[in-house]
PDB file of N, CA and C in Angstrom:
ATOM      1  N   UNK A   1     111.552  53.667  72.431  1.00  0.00           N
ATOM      2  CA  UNK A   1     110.809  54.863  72.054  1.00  0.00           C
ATOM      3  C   UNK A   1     109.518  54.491  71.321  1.00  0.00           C
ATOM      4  N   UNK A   2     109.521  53.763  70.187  1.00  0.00           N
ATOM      5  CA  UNK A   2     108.406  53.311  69.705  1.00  0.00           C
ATOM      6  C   UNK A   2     107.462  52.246  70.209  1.00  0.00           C
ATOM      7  N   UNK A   3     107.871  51.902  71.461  1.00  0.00           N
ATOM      8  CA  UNK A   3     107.233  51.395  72.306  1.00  0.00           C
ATOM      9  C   UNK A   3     106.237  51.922  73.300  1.00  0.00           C
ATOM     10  N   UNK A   4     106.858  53.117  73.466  1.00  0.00           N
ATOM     11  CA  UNK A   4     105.968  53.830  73.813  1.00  0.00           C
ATOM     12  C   UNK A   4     105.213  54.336  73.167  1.00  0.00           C
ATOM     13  N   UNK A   5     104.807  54.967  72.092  1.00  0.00           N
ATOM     14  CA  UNK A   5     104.282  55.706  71.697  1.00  0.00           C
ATOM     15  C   UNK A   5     103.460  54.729  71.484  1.00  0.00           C
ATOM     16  N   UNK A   6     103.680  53.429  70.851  1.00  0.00           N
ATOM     17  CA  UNK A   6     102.493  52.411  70.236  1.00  0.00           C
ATOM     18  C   UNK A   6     101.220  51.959  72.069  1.00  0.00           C
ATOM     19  N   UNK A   7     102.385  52.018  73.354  1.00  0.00           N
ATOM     20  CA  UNK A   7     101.458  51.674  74.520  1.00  0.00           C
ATOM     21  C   UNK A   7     100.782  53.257  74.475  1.00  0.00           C
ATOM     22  N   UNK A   8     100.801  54.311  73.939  1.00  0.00           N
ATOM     23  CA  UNK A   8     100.311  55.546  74.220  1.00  0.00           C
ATOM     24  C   UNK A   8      99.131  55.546  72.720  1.00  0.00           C
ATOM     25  N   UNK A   9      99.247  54.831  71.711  1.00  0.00           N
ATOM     26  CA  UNK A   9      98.291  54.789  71.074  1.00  0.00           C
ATOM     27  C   UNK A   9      97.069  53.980  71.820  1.00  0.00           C
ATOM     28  N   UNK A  10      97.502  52.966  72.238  1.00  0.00           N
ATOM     29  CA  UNK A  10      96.567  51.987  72.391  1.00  0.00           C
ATOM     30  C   UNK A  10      96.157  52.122  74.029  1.00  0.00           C
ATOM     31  N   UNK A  11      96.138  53.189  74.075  1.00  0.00           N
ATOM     32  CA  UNK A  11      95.778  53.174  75.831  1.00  0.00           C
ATOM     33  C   UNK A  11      94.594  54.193  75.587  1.00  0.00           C
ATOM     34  N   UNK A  12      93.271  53.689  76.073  1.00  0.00           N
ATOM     35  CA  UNK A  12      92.048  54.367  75.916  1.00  0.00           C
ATOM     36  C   UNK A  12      91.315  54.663  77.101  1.00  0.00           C
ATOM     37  N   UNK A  13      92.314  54.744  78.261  1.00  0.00           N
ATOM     38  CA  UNK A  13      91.697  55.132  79.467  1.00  0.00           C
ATOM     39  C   UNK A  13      91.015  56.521  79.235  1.00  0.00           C
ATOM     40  N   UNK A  14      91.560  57.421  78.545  1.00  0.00           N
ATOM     41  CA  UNK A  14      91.234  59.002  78.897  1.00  0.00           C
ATOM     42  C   UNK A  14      89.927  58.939  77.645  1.00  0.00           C
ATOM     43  N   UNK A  15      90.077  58.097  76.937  1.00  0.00           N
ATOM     44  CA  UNK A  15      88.567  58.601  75.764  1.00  0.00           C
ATOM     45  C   UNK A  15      87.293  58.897  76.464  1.00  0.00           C
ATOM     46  N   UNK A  16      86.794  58.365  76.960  1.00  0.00           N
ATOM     47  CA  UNK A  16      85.501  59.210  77.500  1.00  0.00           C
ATOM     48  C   UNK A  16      85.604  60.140  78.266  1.00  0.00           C
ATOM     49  N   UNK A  17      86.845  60.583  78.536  1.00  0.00           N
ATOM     50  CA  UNK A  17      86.683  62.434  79.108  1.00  0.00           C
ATOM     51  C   UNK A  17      86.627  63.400  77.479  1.00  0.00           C
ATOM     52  N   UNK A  18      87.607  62.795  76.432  1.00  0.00           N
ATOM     53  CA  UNK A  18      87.848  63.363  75.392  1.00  0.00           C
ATOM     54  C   UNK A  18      86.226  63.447  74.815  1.00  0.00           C
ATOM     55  N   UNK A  19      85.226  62.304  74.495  1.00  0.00           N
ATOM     56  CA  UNK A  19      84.225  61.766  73.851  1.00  0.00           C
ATOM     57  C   UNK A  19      83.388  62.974  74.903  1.00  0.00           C
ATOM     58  N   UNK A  20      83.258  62.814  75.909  1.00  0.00           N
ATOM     59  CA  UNK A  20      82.395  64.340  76.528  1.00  0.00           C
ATOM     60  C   UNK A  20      82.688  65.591  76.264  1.00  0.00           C
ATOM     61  N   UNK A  21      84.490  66.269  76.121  1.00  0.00           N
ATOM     62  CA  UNK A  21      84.704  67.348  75.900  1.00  0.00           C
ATOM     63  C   UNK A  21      84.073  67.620  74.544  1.00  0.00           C
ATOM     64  N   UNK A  22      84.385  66.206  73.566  1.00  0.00           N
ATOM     65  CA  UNK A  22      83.696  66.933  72.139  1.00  0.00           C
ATOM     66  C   UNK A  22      82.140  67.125  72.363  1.00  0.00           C
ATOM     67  N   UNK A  23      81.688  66.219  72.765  1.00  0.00           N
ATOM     68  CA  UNK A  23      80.041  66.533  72.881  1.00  0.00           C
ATOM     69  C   UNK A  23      79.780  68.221  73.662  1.00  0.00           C
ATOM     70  N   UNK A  24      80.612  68.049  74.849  1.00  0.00           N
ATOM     71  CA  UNK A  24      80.290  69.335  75.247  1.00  0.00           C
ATOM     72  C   UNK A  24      80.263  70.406  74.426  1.00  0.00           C
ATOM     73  N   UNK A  25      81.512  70.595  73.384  1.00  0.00           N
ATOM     74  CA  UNK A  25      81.995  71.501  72.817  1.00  0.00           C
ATOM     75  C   UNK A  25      80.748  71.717  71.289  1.00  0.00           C
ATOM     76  N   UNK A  26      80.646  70.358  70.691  1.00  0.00           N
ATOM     77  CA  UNK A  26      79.110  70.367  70.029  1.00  0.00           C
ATOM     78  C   UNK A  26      77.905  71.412  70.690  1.00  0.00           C
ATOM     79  N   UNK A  27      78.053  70.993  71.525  1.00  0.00           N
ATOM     80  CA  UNK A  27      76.536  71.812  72.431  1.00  0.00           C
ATOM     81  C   UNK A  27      76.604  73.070  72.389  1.00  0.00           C
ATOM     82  N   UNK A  28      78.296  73.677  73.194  1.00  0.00           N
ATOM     83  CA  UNK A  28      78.237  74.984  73.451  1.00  0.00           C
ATOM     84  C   UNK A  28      78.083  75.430  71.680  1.00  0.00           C
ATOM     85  N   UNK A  29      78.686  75.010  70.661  1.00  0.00           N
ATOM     86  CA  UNK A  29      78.484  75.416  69.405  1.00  0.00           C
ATOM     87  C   UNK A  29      76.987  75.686  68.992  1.00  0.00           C
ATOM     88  N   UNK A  30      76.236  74.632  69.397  1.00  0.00           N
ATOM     89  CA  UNK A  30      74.834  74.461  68.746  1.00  0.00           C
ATOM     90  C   UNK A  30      74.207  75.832  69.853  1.00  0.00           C
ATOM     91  N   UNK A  31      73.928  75.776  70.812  1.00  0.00           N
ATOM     92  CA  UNK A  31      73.508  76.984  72.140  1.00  0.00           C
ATOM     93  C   UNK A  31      73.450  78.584  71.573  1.00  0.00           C
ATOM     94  N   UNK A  32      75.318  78.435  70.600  1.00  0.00           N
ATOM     95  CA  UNK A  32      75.552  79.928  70.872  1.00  0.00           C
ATOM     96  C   UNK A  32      75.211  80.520  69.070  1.00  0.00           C
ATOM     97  N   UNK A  33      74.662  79.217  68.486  1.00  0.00           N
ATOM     98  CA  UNK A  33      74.016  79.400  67.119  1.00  0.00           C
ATOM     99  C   UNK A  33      73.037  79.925  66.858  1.00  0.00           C
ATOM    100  N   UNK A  34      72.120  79.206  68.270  1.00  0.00           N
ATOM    101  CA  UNK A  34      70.956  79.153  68.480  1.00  0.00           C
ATOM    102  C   UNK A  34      70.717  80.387  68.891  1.00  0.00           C
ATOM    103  N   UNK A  35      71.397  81.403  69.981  1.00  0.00           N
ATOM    104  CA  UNK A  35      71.234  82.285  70.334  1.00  0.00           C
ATOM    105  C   UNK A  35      71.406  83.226  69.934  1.00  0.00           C
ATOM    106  N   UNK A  36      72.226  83.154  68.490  1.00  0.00           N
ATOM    107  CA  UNK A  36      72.582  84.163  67.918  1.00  0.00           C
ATOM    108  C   UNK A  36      71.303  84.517  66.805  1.00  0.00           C
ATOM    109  N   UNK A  37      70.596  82.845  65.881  1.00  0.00           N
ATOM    110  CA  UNK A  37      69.499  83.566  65.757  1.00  0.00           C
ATOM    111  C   UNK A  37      68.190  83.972  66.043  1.00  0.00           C
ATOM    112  N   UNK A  38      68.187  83.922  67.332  1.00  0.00           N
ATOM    113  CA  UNK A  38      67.334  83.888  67.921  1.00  0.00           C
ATOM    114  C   UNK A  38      67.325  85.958  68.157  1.00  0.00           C
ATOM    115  N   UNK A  39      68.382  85.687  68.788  1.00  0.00           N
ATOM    116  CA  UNK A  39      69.053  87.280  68.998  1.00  0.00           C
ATOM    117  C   UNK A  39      68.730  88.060  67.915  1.00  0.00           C
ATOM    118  N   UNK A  40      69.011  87.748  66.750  1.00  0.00           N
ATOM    119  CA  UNK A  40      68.680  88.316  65.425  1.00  0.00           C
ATOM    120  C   UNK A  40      67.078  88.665  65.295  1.00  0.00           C
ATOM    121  N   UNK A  41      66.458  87.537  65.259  1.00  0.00           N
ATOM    122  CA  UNK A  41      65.348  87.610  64.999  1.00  0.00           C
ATOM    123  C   UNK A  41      64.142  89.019  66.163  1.00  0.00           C
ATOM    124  N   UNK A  42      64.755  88.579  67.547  1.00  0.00           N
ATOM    125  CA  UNK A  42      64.241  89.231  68.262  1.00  0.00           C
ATOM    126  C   UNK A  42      64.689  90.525  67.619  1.00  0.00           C
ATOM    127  N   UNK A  43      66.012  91.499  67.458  1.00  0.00           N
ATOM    128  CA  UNK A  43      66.082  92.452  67.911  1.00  0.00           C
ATOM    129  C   UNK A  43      65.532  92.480  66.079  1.00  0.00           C
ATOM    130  N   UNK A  44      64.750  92.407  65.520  1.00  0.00           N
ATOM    131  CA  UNK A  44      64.351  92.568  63.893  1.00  0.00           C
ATOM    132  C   UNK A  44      62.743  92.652  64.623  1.00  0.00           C
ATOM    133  N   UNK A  45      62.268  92.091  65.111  1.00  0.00           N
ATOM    134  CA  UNK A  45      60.984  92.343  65.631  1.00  0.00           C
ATOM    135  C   UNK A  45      60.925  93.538  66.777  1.00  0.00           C
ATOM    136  N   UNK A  46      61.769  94.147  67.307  1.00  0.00           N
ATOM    137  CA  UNK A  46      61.583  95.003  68.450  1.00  0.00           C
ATOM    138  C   UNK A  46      62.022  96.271  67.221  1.00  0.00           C
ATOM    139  N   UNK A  47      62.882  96.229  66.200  1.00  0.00           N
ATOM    140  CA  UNK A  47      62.512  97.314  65.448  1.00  0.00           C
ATOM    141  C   UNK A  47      61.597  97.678  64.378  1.00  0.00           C
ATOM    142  N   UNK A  48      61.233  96.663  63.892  1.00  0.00           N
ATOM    143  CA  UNK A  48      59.401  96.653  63.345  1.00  0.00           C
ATOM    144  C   UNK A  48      58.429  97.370  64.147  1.00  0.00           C
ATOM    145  N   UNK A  49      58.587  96.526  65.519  1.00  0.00           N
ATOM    146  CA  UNK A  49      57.785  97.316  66.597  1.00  0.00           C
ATOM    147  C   UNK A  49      57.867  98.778  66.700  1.00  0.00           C
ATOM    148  N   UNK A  50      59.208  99.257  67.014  1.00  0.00           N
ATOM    149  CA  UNK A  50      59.351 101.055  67.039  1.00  0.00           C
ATOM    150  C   UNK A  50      58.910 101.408  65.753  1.00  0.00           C
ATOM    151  N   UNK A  51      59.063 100.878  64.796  1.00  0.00           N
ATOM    152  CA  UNK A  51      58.908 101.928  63.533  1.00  0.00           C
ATOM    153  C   UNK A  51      57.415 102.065  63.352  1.00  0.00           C
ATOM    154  N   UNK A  52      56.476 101.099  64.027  1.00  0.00           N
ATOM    155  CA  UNK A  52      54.949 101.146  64.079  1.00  0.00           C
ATOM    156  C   UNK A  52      54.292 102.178  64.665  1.00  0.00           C
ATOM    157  N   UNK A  53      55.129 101.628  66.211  1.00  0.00           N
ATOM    158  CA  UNK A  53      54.635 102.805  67.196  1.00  0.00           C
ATOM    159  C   UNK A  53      54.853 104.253  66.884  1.00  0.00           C
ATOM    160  N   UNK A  54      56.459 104.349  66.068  1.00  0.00           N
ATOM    161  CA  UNK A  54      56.636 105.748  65.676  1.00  0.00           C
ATOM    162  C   UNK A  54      55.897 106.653  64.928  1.00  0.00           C
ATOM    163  N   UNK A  55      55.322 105.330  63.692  1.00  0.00           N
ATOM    164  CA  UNK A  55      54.659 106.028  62.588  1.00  0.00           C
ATOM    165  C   UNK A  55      53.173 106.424  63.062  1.00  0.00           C
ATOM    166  N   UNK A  56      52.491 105.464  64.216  1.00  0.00           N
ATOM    167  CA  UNK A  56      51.118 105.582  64.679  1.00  0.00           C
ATOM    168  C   UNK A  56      51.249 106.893  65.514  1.00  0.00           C
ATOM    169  N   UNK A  57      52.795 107.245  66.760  1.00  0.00           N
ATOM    170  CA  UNK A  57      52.525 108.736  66.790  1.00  0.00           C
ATOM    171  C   UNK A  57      52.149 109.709  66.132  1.00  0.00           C
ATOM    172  N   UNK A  58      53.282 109.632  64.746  1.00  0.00           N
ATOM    173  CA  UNK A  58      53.489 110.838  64.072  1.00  0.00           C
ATOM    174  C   UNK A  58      51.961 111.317  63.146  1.00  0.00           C
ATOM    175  N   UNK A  59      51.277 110.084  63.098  1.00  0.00           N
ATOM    176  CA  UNK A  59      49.850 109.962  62.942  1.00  0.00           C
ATOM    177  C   UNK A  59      48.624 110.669  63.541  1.00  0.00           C
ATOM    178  N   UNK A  60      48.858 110.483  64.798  1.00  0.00           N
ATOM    179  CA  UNK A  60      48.230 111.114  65.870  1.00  0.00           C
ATOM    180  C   UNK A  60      48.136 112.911  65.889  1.00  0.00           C
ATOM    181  N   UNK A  61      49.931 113.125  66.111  1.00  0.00           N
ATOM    182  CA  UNK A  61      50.559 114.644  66.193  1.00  0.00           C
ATOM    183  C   UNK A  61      50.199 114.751  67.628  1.00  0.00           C
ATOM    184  N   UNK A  62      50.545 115.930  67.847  1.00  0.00           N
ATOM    185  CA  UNK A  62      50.505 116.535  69.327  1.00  0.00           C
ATOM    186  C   UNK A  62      49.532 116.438  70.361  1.00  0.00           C
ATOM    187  N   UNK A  63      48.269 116.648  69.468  1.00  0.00           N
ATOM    188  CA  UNK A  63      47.037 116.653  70.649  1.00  0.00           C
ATOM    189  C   UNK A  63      46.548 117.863  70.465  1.00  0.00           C
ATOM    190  N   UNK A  64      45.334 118.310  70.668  1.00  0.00           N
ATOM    191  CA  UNK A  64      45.065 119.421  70.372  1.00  0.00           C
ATOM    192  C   UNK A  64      43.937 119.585  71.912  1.00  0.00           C
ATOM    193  N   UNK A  65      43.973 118.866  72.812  1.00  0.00           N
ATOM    194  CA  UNK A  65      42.951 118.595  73.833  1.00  0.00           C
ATOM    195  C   UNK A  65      43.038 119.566  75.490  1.00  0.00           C
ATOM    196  N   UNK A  66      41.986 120.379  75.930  1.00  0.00           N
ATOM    197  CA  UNK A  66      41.804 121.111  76.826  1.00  0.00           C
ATOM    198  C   UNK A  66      42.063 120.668  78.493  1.00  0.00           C
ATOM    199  N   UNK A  67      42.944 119.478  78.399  1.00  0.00           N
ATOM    200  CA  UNK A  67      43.088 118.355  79.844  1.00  0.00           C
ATOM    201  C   UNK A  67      44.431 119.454  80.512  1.00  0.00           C
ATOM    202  N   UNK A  68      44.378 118.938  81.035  1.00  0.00           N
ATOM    203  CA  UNK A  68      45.432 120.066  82.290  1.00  0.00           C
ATOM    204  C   UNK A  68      46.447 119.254  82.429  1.00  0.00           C
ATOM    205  N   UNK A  69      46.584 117.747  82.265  1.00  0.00           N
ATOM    206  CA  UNK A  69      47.894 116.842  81.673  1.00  0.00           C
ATOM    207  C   UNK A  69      48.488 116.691  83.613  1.00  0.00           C
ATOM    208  N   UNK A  70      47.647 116.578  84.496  1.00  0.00           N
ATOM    209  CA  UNK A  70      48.296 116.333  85.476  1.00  0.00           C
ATOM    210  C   UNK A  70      48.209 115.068  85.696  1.00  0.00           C
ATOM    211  N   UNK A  71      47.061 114.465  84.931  1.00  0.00           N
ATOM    212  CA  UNK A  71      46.906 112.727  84.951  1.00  0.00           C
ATOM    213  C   UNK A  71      45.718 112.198  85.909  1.00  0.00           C
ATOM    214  N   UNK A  72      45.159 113.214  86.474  1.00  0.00           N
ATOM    215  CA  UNK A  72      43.663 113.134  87.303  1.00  0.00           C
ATOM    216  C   UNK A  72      42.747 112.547  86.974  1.00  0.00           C
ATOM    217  N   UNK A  73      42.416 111.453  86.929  1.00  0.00           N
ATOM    218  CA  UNK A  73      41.268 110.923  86.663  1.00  0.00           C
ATOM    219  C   UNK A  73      39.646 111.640  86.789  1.00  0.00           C
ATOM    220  N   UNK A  74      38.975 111.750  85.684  1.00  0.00           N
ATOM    221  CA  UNK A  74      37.431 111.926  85.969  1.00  0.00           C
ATOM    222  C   UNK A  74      36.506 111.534  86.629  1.00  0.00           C
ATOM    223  N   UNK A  75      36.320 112.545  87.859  1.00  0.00           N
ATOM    224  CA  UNK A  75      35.086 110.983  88.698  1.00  0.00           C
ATOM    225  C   UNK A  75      36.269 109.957  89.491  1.00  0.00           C
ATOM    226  N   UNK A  76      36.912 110.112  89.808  1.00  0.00           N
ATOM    227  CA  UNK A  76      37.418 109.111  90.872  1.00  0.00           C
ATOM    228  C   UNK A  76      37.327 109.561  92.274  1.00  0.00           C
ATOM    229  N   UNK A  77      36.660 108.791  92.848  1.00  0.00           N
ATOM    230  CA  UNK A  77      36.355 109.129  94.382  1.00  0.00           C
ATOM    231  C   UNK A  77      37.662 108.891  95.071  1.00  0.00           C
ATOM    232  N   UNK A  78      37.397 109.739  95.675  1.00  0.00           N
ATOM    233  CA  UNK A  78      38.390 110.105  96.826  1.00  0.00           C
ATOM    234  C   UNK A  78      38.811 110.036  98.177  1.00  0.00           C
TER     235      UNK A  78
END
């Protein structure tokens, strides 16, 4: 019995599948770190963004302008 286990210590055929799974497993760790703050950061800048655009509407207001709002250009030949 302890013969085996000591030929099962000392048998290093399988380490470099093990030595890749950890590296792999490093990576997917580092990837989904990365993406998370990345993820963060983006969706913190896309709501900066709305709250700009919102406030530059509410700035504006409605419009008060005599256009007929069909989207016709002035002067465009035809």
């Amino acid at each position: 019995m302890f013969e085996t286990v000591r030929r099962f210590i000392r048998d290093d055929r399988g380490a470099s599948a093990v030595d890749y799974a950890v590296v792999m497993a490093v990576f997917a760790m580092a990837v989904l770190a990365t993406m998370n703050v990345v993820g963060s950061e983006a969706a913190h800048q896309l709501s900066s963004t709305q709250s700009q655009l919102t406030n530059s509407a509410s700035l504006v207001g409605p419009g008060s302008g005599s256009g007929s709002g069909t989207g016709a250009r002035v002067g465009a030949g035809g």
